[in-house]
PDB file of N, CA and C in Angstrom:
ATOM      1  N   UNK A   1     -98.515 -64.412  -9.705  1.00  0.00           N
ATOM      2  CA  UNK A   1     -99.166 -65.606 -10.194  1.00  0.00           C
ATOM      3  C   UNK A   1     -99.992 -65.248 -11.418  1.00  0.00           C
ATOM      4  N   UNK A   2    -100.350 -66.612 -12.270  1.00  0.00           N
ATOM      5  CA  UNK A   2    -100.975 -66.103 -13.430  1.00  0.00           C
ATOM      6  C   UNK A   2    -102.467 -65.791 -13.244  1.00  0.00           C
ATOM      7  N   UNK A   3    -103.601 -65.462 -13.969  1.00  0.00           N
ATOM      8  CA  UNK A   3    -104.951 -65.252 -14.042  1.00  0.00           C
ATOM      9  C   UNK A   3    -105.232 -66.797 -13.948  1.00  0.00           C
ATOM     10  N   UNK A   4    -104.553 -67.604 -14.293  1.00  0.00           N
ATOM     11  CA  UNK A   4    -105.761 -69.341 -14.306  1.00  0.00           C
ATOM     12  C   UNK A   4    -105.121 -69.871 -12.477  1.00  0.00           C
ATOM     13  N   UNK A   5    -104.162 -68.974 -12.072  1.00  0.00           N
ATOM     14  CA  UNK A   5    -103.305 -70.137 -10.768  1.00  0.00           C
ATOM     15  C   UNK A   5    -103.473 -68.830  -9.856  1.00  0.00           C
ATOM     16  N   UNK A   6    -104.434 -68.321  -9.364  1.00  0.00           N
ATOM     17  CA  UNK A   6    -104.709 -67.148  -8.166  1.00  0.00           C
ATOM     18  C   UNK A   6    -104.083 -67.956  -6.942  1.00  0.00           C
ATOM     19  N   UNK A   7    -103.237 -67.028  -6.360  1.00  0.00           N
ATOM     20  CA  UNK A   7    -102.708 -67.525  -5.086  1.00  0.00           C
ATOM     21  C   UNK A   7    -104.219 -67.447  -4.091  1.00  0.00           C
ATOM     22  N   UNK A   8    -104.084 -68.552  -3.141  1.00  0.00           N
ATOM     23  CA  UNK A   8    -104.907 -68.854  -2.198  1.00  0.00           C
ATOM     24  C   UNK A   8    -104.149 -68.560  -1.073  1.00  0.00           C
ATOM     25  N   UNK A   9    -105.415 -67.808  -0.174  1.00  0.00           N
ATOM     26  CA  UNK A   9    -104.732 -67.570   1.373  1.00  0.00           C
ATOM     27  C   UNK A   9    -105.537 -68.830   2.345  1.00  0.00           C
ATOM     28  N   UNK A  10    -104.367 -69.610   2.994  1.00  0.00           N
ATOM     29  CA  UNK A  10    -104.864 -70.578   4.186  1.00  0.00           C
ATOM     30  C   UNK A  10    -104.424 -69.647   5.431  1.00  0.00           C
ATOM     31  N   UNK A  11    -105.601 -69.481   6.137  1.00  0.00           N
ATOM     32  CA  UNK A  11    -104.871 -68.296   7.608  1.00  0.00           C
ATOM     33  C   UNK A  11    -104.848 -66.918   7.015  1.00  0.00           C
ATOM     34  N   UNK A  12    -103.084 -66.607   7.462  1.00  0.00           N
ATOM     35  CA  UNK A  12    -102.785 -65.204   7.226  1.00  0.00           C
ATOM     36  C   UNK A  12    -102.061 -66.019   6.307  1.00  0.00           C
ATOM     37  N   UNK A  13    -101.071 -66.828   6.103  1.00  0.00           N
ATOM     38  CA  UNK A  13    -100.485 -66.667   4.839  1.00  0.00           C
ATOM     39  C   UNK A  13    -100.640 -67.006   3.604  1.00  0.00           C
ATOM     40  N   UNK A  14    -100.211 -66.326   2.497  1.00  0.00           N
ATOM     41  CA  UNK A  14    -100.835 -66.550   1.161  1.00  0.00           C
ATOM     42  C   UNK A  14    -100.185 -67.378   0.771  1.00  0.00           C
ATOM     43  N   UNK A  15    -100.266 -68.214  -0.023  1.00  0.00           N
ATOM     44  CA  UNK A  15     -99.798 -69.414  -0.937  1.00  0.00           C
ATOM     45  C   UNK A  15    -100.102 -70.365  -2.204  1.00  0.00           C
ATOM     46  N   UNK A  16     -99.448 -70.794  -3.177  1.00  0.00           N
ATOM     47  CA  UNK A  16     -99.909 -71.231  -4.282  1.00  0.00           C
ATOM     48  C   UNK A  16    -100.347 -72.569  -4.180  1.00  0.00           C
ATOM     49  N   UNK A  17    -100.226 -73.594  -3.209  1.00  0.00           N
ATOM     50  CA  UNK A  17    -100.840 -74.406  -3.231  1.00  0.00           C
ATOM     51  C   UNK A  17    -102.209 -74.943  -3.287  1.00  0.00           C
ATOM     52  N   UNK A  18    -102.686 -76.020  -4.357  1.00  0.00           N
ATOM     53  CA  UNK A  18    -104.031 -76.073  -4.981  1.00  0.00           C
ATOM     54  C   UNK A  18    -104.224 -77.426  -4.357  1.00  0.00           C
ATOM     55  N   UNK A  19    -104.010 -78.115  -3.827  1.00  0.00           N
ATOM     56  CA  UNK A  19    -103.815 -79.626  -3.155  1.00  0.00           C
ATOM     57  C   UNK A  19    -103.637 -80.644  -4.161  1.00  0.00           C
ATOM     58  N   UNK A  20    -102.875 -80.423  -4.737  1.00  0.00           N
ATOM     59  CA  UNK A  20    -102.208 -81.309  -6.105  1.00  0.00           C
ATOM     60  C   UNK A  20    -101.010 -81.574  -5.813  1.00  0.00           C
ATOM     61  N   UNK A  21    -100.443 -82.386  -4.723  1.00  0.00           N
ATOM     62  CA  UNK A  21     -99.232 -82.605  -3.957  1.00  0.00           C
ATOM     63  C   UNK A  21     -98.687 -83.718  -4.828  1.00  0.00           C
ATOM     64  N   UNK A  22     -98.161 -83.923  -5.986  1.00  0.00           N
ATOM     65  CA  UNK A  22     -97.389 -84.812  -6.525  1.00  0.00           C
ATOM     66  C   UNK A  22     -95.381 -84.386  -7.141  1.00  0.00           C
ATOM     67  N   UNK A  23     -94.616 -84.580  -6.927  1.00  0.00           N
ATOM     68  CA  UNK A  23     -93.170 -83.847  -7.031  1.00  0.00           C
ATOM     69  C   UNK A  23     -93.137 -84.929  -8.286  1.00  0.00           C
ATOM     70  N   UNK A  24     -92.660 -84.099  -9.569  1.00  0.00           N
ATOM     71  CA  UNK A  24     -91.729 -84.493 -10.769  1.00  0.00           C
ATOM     72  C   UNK A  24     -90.507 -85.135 -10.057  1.00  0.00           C
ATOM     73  N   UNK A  25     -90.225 -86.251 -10.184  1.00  0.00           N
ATOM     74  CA  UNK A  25     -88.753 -86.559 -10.112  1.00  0.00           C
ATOM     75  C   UNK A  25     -87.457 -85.486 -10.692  1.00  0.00           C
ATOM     76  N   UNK A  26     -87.751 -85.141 -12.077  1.00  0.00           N
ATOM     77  CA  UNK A  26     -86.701 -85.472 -12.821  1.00  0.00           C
ATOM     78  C   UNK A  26     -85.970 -83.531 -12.150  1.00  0.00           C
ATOM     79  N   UNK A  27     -87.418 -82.703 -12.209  1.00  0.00           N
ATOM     80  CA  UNK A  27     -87.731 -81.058 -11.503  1.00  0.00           C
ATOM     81  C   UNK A  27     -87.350 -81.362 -10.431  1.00  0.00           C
ATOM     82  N   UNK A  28     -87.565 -82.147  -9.766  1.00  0.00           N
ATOM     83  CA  UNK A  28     -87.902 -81.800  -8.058  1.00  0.00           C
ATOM     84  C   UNK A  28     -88.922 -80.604  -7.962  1.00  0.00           C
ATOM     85  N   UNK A  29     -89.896 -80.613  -8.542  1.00  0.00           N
ATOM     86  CA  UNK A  29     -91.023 -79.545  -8.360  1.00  0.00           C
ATOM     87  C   UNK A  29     -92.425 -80.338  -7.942  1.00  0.00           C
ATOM     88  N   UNK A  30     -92.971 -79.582  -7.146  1.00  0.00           N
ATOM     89  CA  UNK A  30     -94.491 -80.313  -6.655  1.00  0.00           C
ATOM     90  C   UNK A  30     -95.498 -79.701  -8.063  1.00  0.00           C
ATOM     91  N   UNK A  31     -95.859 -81.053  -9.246  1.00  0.00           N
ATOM     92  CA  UNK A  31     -97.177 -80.315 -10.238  1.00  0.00           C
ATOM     93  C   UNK A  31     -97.837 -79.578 -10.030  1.00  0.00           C
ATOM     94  N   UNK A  32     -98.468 -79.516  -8.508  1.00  0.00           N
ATOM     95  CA  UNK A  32     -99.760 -78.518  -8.325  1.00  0.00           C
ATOM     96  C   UNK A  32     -99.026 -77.390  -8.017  1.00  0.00           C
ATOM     97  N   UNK A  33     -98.294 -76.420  -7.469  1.00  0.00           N
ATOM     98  CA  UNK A  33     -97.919 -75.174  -6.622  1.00  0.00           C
ATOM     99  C   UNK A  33     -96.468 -74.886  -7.874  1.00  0.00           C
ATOM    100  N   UNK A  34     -95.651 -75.503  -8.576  1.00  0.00           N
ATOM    101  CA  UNK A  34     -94.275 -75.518  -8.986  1.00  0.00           C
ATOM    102  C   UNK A  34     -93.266 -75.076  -7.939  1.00  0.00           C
ATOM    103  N   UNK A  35     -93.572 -74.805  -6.316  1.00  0.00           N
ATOM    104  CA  UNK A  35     -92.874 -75.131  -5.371  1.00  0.00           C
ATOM    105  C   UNK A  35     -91.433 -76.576  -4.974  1.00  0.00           C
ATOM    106  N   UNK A  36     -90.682 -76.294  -4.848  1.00  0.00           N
ATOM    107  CA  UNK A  36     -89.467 -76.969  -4.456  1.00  0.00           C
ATOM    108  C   UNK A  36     -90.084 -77.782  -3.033  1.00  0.00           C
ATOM    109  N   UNK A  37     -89.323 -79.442  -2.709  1.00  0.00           N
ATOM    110  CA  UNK A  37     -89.647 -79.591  -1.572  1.00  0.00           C
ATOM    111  C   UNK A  37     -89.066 -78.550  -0.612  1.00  0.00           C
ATOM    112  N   UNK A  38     -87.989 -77.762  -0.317  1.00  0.00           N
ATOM    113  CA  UNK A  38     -87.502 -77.120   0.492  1.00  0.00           C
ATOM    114  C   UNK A  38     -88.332 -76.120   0.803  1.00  0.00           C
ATOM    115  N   UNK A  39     -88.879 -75.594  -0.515  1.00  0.00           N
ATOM    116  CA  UNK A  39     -89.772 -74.309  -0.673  1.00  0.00           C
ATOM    117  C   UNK A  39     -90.820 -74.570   0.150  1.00  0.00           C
ATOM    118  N   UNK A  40     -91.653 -76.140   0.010  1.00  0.00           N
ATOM    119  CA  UNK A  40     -92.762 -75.840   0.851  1.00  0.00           C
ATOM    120  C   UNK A  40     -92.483 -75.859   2.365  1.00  0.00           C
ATOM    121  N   UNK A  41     -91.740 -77.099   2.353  1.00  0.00           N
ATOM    122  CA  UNK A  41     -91.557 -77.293   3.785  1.00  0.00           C
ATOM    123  C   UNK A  41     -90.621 -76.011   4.812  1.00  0.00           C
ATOM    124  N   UNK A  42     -90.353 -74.661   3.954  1.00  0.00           N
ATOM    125  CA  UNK A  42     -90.043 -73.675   4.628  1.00  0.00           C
ATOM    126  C   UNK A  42     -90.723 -72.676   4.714  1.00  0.00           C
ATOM    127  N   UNK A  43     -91.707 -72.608   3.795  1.00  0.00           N
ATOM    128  CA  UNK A  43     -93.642 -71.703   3.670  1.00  0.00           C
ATOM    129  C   UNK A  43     -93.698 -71.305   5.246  1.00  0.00           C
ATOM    130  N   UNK A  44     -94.129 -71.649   5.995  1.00  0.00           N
ATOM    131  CA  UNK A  44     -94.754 -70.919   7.018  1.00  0.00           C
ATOM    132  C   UNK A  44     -93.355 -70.400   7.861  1.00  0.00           C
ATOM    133  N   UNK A  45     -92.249 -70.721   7.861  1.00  0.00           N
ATOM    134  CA  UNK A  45     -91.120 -69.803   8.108  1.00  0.00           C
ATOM    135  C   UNK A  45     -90.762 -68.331   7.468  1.00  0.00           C
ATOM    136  N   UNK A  46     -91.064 -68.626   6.335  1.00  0.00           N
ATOM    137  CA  UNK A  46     -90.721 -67.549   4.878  1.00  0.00           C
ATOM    138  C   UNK A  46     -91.249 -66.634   5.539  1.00  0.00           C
ATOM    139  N   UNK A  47     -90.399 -65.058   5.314  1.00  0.00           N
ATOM    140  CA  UNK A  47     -91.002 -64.074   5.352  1.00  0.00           C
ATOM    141  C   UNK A  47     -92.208 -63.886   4.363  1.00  0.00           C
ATOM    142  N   UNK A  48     -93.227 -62.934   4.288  1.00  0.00           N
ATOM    143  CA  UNK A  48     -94.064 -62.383   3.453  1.00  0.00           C
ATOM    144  C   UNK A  48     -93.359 -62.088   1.962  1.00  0.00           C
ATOM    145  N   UNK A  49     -92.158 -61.711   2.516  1.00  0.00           N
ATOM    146  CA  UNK A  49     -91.037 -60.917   0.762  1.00  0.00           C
ATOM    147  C   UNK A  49     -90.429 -62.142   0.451  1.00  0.00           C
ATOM    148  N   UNK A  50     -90.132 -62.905   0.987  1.00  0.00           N
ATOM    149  CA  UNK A  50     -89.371 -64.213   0.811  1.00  0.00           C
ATOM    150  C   UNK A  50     -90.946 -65.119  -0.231  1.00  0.00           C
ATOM    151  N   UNK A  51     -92.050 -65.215   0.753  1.00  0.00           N
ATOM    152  CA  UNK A  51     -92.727 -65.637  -0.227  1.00  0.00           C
ATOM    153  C   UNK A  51     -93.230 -65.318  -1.483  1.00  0.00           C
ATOM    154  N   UNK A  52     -93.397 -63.696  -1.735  1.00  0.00           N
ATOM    155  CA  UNK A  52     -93.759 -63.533  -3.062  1.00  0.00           C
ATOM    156  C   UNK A  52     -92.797 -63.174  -3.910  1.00  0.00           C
ATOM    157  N   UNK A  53     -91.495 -63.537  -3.723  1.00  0.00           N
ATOM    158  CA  UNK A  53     -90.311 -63.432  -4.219  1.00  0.00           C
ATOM    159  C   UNK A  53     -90.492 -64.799  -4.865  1.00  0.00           C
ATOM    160  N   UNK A  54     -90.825 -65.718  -4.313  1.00  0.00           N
ATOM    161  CA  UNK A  54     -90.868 -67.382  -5.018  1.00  0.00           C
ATOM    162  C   UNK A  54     -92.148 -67.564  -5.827  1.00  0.00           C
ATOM    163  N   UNK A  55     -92.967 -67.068  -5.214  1.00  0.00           N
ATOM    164  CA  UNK A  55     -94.428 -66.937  -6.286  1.00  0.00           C
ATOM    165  C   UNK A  55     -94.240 -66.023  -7.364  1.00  0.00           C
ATOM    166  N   UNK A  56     -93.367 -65.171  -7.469  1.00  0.00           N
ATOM    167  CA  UNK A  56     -93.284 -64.419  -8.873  1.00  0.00           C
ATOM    168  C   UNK A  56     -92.010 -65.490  -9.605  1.00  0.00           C
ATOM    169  N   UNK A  57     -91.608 -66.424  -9.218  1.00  0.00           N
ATOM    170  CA  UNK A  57     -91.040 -66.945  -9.693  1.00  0.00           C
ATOM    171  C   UNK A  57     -91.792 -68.255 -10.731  1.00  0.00           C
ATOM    172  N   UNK A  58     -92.384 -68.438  -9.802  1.00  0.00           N
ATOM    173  CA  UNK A  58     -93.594 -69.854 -10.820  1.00  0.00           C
ATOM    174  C   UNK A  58     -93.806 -69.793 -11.477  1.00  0.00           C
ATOM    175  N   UNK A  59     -94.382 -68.908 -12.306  1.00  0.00           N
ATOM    176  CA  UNK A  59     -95.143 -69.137 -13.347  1.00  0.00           C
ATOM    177  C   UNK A  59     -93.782 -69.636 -14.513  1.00  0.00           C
ATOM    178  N   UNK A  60     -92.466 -69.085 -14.416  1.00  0.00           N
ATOM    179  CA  UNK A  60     -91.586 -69.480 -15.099  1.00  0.00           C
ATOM    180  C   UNK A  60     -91.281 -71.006 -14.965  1.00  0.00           C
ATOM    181  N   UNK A  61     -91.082 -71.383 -14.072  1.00  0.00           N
ATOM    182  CA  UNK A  61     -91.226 -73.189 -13.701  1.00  0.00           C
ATOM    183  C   UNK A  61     -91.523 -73.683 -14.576  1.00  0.00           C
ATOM    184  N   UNK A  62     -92.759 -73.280 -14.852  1.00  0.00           N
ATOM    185  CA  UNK A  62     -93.496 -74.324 -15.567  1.00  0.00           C
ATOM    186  C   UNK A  62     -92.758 -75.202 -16.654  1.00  0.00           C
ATOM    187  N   UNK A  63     -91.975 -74.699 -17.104  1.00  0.00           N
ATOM    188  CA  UNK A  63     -91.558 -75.084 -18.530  1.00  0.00           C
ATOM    189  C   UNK A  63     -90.362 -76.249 -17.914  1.00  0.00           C
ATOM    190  N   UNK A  64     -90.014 -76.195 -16.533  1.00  0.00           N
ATOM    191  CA  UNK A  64     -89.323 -77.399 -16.200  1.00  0.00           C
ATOM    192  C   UNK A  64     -89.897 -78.732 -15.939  1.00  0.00           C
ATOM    193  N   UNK A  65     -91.341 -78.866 -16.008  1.00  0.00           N
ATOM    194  CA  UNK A  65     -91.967 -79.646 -15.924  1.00  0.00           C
ATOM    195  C   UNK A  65     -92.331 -80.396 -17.120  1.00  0.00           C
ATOM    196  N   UNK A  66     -92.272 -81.832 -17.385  1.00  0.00           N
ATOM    197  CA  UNK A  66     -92.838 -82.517 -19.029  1.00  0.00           C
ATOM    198  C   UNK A  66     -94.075 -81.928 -18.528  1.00  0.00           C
ATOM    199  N   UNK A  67     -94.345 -82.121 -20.474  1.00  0.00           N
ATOM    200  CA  UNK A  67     -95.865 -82.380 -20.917  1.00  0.00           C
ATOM    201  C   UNK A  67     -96.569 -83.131 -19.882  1.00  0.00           C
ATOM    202  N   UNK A  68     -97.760 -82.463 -19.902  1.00  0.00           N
ATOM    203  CA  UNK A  68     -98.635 -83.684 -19.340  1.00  0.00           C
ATOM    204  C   UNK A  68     -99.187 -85.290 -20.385  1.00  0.00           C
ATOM    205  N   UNK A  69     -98.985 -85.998 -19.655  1.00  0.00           N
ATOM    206  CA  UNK A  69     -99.492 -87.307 -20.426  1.00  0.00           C
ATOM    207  C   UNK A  69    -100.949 -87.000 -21.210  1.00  0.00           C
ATOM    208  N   UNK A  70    -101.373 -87.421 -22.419  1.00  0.00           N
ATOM    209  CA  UNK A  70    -102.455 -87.745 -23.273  1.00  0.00           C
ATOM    210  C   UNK A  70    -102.930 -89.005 -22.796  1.00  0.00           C
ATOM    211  N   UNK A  71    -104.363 -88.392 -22.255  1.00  0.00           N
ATOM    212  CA  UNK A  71    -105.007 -90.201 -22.247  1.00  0.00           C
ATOM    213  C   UNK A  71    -105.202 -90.751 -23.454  1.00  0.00           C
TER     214      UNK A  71
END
């Protein structure tokens, strides 16, 4: 994960979720975590290697996501 998005541990397991639960349509990515619905809803199944196998993956995401809107 990057220096601004520190993975957070809930429990024992670690995870990128920031409680910013909204999914891009167009990604299928959740804005806050860049987690897949499959991805989250299989989180507490995931092995430990399974999960930071997908968290070294995020930070690349990003760029599947639009711009954020300008107020």
């Amino acid at each position: 994960m990057s220096e601004d998005r520190p993975a957070r541990v809930q429990g024992a397991i670690e995870t990128p979720c920031i409680q910013v639960c909204v999914v891009d349509r167009a990604s299928r990515l959740c804005t806050g975590c860049l987690r897949s619905i499959d991805e989250i809803a299989a989180w507490t199944r995931m092995s430990p290697e399974d999960r930071r196998r997908v968290m070294a993956e995020l930070p690349a995401r990003r760029d599947r996501l639009p711009p954020p809107a300008l107020s």
